[in-house]
C-alpha atoms as a PDB file:
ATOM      1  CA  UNK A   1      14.651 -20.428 -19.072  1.00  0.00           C
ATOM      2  CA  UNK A   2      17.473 -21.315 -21.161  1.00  0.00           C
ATOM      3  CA  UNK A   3      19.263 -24.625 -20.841  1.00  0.00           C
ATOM      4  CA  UNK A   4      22.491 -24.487 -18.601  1.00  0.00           C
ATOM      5  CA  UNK A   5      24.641 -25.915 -21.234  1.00  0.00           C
ATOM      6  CA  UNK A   6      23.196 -23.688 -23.838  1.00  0.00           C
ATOM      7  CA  UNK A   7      24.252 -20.591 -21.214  1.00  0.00           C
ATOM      8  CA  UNK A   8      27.607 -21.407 -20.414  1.00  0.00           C
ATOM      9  CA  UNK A   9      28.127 -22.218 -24.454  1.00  0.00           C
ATOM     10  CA  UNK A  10      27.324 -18.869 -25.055  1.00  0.00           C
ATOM     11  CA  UNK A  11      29.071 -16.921 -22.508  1.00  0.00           C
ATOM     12  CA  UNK A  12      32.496 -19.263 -23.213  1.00  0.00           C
ATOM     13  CA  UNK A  13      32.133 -17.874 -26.762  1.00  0.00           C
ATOM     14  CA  UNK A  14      32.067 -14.572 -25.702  1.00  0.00           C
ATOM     15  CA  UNK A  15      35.179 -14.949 -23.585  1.00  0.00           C
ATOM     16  CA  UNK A  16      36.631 -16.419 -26.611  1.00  0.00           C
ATOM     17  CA  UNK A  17      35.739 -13.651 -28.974  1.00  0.00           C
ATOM     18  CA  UNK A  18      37.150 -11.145 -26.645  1.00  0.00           C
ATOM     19  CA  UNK A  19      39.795 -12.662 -25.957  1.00  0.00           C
ATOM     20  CA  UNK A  20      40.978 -13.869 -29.487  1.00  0.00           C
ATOM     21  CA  UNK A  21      42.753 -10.339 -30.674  1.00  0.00           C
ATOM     22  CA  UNK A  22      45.659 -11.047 -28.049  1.00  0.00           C
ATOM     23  CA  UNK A  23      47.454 -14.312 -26.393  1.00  0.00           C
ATOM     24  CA  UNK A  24      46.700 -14.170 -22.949  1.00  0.00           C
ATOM     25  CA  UNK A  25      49.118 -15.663 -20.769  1.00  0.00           C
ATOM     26  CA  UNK A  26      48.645 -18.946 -18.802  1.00  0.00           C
ATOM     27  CA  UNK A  27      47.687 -17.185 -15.492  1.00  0.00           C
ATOM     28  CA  UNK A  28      45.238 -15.786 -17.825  1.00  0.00           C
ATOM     29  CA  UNK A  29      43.422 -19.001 -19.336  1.00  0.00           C
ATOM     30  CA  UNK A  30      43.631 -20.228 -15.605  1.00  0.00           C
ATOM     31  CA  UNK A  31      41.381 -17.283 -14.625  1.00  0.00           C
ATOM     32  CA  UNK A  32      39.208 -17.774 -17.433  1.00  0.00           C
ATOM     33  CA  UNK A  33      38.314 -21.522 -16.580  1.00  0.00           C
ATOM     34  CA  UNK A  34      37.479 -20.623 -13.351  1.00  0.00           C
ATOM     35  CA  UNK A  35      35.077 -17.412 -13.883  1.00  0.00           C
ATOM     36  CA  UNK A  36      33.488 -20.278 -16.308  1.00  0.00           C
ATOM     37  CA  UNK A  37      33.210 -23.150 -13.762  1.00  0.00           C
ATOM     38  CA  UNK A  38      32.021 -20.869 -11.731  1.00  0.00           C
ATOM     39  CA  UNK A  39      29.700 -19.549 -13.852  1.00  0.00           C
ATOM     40  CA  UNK A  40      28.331 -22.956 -14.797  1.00  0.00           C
ATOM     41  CA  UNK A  41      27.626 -23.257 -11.350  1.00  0.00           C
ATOM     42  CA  UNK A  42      25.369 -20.954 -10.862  1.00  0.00           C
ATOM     43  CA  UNK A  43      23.572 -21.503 -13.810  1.00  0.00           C
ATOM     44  CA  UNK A  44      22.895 -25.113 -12.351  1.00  0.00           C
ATOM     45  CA  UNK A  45      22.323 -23.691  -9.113  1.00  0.00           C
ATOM     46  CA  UNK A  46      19.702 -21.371 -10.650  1.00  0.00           C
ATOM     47  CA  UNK A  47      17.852 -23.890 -12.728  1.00  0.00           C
ATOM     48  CA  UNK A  48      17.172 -26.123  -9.297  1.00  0.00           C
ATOM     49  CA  UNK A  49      15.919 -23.275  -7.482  1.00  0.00           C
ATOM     50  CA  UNK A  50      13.854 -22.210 -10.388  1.00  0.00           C
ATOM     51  CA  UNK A  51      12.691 -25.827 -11.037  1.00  0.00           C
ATOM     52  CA  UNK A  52      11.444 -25.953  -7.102  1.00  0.00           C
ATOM     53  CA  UNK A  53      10.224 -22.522  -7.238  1.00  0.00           C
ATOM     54  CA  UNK A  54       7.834 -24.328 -10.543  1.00  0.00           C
ATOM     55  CA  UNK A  55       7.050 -27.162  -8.827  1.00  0.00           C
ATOM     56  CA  UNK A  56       5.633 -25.388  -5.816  1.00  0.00           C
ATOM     57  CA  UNK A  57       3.935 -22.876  -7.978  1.00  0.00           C
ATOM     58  CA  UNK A  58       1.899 -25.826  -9.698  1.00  0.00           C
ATOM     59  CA  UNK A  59       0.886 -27.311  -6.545  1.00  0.00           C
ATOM     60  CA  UNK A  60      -0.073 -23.896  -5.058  1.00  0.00           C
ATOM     61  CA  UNK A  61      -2.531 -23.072  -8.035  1.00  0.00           C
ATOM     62  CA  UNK A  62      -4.247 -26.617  -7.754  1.00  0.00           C
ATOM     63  CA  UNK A  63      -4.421 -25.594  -3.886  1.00  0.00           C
ATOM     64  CA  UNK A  64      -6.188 -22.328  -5.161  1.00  0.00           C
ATOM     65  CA  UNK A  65      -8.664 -24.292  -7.534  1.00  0.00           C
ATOM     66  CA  UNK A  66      -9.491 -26.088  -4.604  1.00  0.00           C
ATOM     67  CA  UNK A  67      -9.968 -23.589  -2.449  1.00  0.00           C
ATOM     68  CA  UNK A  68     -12.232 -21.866  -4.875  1.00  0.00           C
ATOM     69  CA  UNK A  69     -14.427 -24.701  -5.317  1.00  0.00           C
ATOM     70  CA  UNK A  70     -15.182 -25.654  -1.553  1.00  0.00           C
ATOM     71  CA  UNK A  71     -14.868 -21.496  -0.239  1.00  0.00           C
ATOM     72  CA  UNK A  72     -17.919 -21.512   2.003  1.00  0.00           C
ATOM     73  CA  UNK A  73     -16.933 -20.158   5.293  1.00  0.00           C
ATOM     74  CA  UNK A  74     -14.967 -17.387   6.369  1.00  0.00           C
ATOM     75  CA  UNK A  75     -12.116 -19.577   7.502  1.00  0.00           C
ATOM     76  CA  UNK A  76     -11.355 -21.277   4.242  1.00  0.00           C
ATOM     77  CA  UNK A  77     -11.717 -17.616   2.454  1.00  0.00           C
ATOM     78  CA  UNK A  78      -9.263 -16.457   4.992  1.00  0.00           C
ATOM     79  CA  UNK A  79      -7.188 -19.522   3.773  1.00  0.00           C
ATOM     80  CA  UNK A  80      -7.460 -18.872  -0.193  1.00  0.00           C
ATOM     81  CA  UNK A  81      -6.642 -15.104   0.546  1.00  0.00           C
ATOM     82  CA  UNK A  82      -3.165 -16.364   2.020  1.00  0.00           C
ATOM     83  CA  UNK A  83      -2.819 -18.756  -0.745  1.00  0.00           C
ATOM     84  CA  UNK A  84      -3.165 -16.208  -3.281  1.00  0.00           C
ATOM     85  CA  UNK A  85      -0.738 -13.883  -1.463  1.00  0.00           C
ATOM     86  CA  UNK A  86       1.750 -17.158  -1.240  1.00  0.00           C
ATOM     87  CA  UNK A  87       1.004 -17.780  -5.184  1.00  0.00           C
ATOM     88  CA  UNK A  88       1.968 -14.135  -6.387  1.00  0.00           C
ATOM     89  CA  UNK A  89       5.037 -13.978  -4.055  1.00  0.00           C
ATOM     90  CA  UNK A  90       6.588 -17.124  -5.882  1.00  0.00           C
ATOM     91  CA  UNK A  91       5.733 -16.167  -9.088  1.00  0.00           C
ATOM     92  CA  UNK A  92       7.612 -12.856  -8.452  1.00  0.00           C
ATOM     93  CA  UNK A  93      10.713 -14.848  -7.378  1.00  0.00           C
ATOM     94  CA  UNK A  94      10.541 -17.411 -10.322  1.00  0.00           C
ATOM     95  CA  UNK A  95      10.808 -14.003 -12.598  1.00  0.00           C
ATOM     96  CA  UNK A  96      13.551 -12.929 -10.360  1.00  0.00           C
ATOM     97  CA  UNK A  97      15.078 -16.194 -10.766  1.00  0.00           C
ATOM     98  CA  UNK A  98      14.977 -16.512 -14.471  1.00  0.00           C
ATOM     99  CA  UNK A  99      16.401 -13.420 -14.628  1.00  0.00           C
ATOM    100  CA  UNK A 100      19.292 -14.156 -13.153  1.00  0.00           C
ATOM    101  CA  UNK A 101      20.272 -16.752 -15.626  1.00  0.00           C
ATOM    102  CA  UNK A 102      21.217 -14.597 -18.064  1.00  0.00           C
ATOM    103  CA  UNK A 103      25.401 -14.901 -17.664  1.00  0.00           C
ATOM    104  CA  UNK A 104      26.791 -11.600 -17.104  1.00  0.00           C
ATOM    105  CA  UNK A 105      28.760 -10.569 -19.964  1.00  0.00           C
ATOM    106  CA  UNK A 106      32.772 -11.716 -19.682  1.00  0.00           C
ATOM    107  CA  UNK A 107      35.672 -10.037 -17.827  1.00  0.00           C
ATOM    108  CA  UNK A 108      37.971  -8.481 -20.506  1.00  0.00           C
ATOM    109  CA  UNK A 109      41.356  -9.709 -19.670  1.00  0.00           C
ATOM    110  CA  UNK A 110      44.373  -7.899 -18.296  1.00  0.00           C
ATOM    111  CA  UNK A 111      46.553  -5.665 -19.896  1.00  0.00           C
ATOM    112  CA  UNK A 112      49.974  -8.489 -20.554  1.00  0.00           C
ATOM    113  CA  UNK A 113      52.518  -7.475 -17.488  1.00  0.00           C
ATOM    114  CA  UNK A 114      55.787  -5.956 -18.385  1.00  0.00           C
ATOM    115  CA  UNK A 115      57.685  -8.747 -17.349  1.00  0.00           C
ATOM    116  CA  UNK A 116      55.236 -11.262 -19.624  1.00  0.00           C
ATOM    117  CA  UNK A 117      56.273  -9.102 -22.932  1.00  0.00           C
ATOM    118  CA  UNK A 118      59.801  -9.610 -22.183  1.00  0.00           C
ATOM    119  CA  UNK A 119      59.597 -13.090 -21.846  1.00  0.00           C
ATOM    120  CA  UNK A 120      59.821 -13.499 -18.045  1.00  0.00           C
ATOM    121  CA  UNK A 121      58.110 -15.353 -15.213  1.00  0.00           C
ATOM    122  CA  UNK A 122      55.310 -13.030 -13.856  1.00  0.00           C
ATOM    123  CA  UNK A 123      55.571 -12.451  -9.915  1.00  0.00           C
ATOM    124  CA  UNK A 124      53.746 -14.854  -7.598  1.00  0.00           C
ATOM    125  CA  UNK A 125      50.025 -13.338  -6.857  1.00  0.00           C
ATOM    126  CA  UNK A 126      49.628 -12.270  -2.980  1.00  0.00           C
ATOM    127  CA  UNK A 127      47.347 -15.242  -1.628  1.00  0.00           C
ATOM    128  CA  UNK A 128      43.883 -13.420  -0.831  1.00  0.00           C
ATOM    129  CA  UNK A 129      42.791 -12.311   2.507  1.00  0.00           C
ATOM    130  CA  UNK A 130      39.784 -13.207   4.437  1.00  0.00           C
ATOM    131  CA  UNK A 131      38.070 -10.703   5.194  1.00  0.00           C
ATOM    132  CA  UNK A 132      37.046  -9.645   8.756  1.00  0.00           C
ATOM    133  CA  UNK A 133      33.840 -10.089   9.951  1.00  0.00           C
ATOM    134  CA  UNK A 134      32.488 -11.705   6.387  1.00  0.00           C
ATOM    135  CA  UNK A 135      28.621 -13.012   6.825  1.00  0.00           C
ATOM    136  CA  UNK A 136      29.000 -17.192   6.704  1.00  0.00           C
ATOM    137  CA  UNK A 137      26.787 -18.565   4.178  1.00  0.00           C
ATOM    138  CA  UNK A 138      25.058 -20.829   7.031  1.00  0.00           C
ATOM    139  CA  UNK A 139      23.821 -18.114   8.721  1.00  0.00           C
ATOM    140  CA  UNK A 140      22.547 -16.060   5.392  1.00  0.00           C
ATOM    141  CA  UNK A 141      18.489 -14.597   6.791  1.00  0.00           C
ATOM    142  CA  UNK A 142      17.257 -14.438   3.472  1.00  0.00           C
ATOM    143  CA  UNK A 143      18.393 -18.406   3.008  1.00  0.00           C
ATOM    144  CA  UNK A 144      16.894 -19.370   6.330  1.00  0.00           C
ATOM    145  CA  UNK A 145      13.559 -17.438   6.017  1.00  0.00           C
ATOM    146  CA  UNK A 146      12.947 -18.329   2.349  1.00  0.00           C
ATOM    147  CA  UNK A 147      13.752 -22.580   3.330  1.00  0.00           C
ATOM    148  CA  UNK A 148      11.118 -21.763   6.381  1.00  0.00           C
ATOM    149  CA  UNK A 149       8.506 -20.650   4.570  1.00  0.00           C
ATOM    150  CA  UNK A 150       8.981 -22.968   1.427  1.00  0.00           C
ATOM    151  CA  UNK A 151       8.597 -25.938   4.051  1.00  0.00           C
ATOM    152  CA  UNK A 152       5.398 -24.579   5.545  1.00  0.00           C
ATOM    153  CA  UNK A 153       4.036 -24.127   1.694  1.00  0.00           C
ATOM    154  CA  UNK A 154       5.038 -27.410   1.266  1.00  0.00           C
ATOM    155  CA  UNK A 155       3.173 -29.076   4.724  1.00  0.00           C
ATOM    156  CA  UNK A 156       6.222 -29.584   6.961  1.00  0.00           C
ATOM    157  CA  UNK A 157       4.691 -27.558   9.929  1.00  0.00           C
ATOM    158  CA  UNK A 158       7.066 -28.686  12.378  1.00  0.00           C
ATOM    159  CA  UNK A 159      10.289 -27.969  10.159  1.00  0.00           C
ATOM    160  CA  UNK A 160       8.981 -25.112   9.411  1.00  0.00           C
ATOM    161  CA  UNK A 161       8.415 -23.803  13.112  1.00  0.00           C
ATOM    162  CA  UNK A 162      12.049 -24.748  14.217  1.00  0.00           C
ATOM    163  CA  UNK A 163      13.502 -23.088  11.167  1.00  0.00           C
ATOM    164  CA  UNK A 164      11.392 -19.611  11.949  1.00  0.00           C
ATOM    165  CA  UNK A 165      11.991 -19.610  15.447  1.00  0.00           C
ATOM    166  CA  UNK A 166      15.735 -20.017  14.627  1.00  0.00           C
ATOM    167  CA  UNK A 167      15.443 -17.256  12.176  1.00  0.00           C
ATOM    168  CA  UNK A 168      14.017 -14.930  15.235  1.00  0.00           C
ATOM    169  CA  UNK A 169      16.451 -15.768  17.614  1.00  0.00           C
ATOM    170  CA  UNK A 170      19.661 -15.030  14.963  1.00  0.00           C
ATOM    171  CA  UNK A 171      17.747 -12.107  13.488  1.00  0.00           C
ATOM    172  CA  UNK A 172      15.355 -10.566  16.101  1.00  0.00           C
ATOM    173  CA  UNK A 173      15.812  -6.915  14.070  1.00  0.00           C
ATOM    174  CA  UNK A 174      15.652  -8.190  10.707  1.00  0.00           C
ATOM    175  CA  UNK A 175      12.663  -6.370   8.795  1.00  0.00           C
ATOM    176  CA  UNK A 176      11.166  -9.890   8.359  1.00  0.00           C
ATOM    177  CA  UNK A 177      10.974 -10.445  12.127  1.00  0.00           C
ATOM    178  CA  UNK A 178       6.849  -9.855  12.666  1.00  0.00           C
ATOM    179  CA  UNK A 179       6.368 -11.888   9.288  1.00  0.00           C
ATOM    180  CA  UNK A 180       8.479 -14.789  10.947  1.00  0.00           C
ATOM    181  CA  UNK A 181       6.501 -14.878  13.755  1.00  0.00           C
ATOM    182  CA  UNK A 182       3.318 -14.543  12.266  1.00  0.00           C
ATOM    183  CA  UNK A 183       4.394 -17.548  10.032  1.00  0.00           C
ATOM    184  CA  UNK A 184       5.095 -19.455  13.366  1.00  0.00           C
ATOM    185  CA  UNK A 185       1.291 -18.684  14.537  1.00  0.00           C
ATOM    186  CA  UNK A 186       0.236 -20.180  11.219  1.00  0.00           C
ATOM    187  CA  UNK A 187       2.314 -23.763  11.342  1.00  0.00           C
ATOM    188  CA  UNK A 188       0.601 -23.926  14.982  1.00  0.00           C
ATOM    189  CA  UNK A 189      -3.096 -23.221  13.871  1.00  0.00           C
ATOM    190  CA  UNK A 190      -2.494 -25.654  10.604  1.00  0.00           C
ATOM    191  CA  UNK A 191      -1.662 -28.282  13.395  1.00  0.00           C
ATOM    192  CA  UNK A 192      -5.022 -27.258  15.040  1.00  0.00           C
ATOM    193  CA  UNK A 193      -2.381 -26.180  17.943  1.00  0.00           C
ATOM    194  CA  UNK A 194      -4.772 -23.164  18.789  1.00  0.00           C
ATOM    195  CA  UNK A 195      -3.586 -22.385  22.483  1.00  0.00           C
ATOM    196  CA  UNK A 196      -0.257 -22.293  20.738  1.00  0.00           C
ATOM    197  CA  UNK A 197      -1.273 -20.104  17.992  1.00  0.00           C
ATOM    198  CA  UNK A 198      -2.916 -17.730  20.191  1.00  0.00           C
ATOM    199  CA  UNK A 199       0.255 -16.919  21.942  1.00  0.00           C
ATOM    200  CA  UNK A 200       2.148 -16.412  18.497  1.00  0.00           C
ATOM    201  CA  UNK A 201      -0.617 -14.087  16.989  1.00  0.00           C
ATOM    202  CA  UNK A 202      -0.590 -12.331  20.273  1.00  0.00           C
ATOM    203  CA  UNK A 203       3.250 -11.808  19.966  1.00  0.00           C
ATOM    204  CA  UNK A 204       3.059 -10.644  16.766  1.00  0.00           C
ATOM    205  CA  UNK A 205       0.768  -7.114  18.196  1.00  0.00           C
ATOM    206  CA  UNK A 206       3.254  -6.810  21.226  1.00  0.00           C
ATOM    207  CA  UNK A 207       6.239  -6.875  19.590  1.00  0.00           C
ATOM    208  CA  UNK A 208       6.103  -6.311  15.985  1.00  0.00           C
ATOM    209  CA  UNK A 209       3.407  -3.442  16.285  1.00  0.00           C
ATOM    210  CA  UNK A 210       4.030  -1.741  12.891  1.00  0.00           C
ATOM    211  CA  UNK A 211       4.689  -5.114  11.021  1.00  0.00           C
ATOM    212  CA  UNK A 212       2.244  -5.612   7.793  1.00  0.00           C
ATOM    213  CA  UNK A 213       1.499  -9.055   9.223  1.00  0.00           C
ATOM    214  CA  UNK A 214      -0.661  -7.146  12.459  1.00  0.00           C
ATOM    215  CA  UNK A 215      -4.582  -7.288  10.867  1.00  0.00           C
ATOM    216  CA  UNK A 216      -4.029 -10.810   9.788  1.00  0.00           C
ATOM    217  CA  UNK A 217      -2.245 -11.202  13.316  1.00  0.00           C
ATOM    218  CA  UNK A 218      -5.461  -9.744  14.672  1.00  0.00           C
ATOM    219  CA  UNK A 219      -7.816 -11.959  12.072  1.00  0.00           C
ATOM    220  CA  UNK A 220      -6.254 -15.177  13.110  1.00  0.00           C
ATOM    221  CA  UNK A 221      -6.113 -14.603  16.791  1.00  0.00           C
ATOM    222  CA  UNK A 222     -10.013 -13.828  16.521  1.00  0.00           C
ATOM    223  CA  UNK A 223     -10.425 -17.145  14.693  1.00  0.00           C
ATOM    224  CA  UNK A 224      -8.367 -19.290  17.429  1.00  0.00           C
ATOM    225  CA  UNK A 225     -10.396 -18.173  20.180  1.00  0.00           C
ATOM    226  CA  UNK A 226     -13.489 -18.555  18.583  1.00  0.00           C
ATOM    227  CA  UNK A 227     -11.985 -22.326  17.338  1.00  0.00           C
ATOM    228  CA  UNK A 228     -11.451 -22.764  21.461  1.00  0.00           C
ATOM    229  CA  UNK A 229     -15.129 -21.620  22.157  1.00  0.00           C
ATOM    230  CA  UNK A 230     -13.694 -18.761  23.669  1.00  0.00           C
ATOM    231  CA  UNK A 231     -16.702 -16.477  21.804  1.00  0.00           C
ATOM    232  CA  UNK A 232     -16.106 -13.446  23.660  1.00  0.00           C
ATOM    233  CA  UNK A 233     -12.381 -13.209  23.172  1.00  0.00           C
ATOM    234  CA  UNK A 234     -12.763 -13.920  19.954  1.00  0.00           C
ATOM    235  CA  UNK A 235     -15.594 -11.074  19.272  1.00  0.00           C
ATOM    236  CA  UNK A 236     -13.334  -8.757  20.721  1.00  0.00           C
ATOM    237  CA  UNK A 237     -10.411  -9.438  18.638  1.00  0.00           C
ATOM    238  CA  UNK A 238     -12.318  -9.250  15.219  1.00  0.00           C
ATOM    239  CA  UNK A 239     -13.989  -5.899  16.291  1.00  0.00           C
ATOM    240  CA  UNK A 240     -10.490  -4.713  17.150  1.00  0.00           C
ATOM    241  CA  UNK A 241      -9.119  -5.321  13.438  1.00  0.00           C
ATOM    242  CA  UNK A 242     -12.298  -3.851  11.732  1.00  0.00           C
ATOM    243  CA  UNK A 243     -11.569  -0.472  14.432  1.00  0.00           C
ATOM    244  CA  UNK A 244      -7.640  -0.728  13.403  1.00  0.00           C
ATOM    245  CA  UNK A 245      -8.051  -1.657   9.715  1.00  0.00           C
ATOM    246  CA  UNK A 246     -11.435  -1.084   8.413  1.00  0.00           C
ATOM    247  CA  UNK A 247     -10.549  -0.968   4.492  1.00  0.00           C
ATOM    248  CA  UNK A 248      -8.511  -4.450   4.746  1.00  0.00           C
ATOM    249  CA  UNK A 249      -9.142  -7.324   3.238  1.00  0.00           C
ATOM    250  CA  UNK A 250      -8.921  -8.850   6.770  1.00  0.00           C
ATOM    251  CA  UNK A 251     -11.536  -6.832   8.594  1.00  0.00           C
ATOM    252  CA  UNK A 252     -14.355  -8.046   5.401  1.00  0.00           C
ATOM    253  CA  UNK A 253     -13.383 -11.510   6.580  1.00  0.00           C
ATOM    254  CA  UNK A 254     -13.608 -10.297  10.244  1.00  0.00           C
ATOM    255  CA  UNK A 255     -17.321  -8.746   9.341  1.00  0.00           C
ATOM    256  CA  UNK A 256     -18.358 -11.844   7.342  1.00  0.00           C
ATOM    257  CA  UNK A 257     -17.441 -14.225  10.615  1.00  0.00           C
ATOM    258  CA  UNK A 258     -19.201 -11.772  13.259  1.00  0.00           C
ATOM    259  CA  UNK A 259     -22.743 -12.037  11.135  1.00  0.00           C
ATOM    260  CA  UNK A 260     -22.371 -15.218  10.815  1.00  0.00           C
ATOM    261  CA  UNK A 261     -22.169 -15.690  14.443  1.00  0.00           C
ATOM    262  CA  UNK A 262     -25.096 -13.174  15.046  1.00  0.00           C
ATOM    263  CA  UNK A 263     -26.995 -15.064  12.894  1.00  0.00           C
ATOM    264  CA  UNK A 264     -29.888 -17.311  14.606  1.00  0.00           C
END
């Protein structure tokens, strides 16, 4: 990605260039300086998220080298598979991020006002409105489910957990619900919490029946039981997926783990 300073060079010269064939008045220049500050803004915003996005990309492939080199249960497959899925989804939002940095070509300015060609002092701007019923920043879902799930890449089960059970209870319709709650079965079975996670997993098939999330709901809630020596329960749930979801990645892992328990 381009450097920020190199960015908001560029785009200053093009608000230069299009702005050199006529003065502009001083209400003018004002505007100006502040579509560039703010500009410069996001362009620094931009570069920390996409330097974050890089770091946790890097540490998510090593995970994956890893992951390939110890794979010998069905578990730790199950694991890499979820890496993977994690390592492709940030590498689509680094893209998305870097291309966002291009600056957005500048504003042309305003037409001069009557009053400025004949030399007299333009008429004070109406102070803006708030508008009613505007989102607040704090309570963005895409902000709070994307800082959720980059603290449970990063390890920080418990921070992660609070932040997607807040996520559920401000955004219980939001088309990331079932993912968010699958997410919060996953922090609990990373903390070997597997009463805990059997609950969440369990939640996920009541209440989020046509989420994507449901065969590795149903994959997961198979593996807890069997982690609490509960074989039959466990059985049953792995049968289920490979019945629900046959051509899933999911249900191979679900066949792999029932021969290896039929095995003497």
């Amino acid at each position: 990605m381009r450097n920020g300073n190199a960015l908001v060079s560029i785009a200053l010269g093009a608000v230069l260039l299009a702005a050199a064939p006529r003065a502009g008045t001083r209400e003018d220049l004002q505007r100006m300086e502040r579509e560039m500050a703010s500009l410069a803004a996001r362009v620094q915003t931009l570069e920390a998220q996409t330097a974050d996005l890089k770091k946790g990309l890097a540490e998510l492939k090593a995970a994956v080298e890893a992951l390939e080199r110890s794979a010998q249960t069905a578990d730790l497959r199950a694991d890499l598979s979820e890496v993977r899925r994690r390592l492709e989804a940030l590498q689509a939002r680094l893209e998305a991020l870097e291309a966002k940095a291009t600056p957005p070509p500048p504003l042309p300015l305003p037409p001069a006002s009557p009053a400025a060609e004949a030399g007299l002092p333009p008429a004070p701007a109406a102070a803006p409105t708030e508008p009613s019923g505007a989102p607040q920043k704090a309570g963005d879902p895409e902000n709070l489910y994307d800082q959720a799930y980059h603290d449970y890449l990063q390890g920080r089960y418990d921070l992660a957990l609070g932040e997607f059970q807040r996520f559920l209870e401000a955004f219980p319709t939001d088309g990331r619900a079932g993912h968010a709650q699958y997410w919060i079965g996953e922090c609990l079975y990373s903390q070997k919490k597997y009463g805990e996670a059997k609950e969440a997993f369990r939640t996920v098939l009541e209440r989020f029946p046509a989420s994507p999330k449901v065969p590795a709901a149903r994959l997961k809630l198979g593996f807890a039981h069997l982690a609490l020596d509960e074989t039959a329960q466990g059985v049953t749930a792995l049968k289920l997926l490979i019945q629900t979801a046959p051509d899933s990645e999911e249900a191979a892992l679900a066949r792999e783990r029932l021969r290896r328990l039929q095995s003497p």
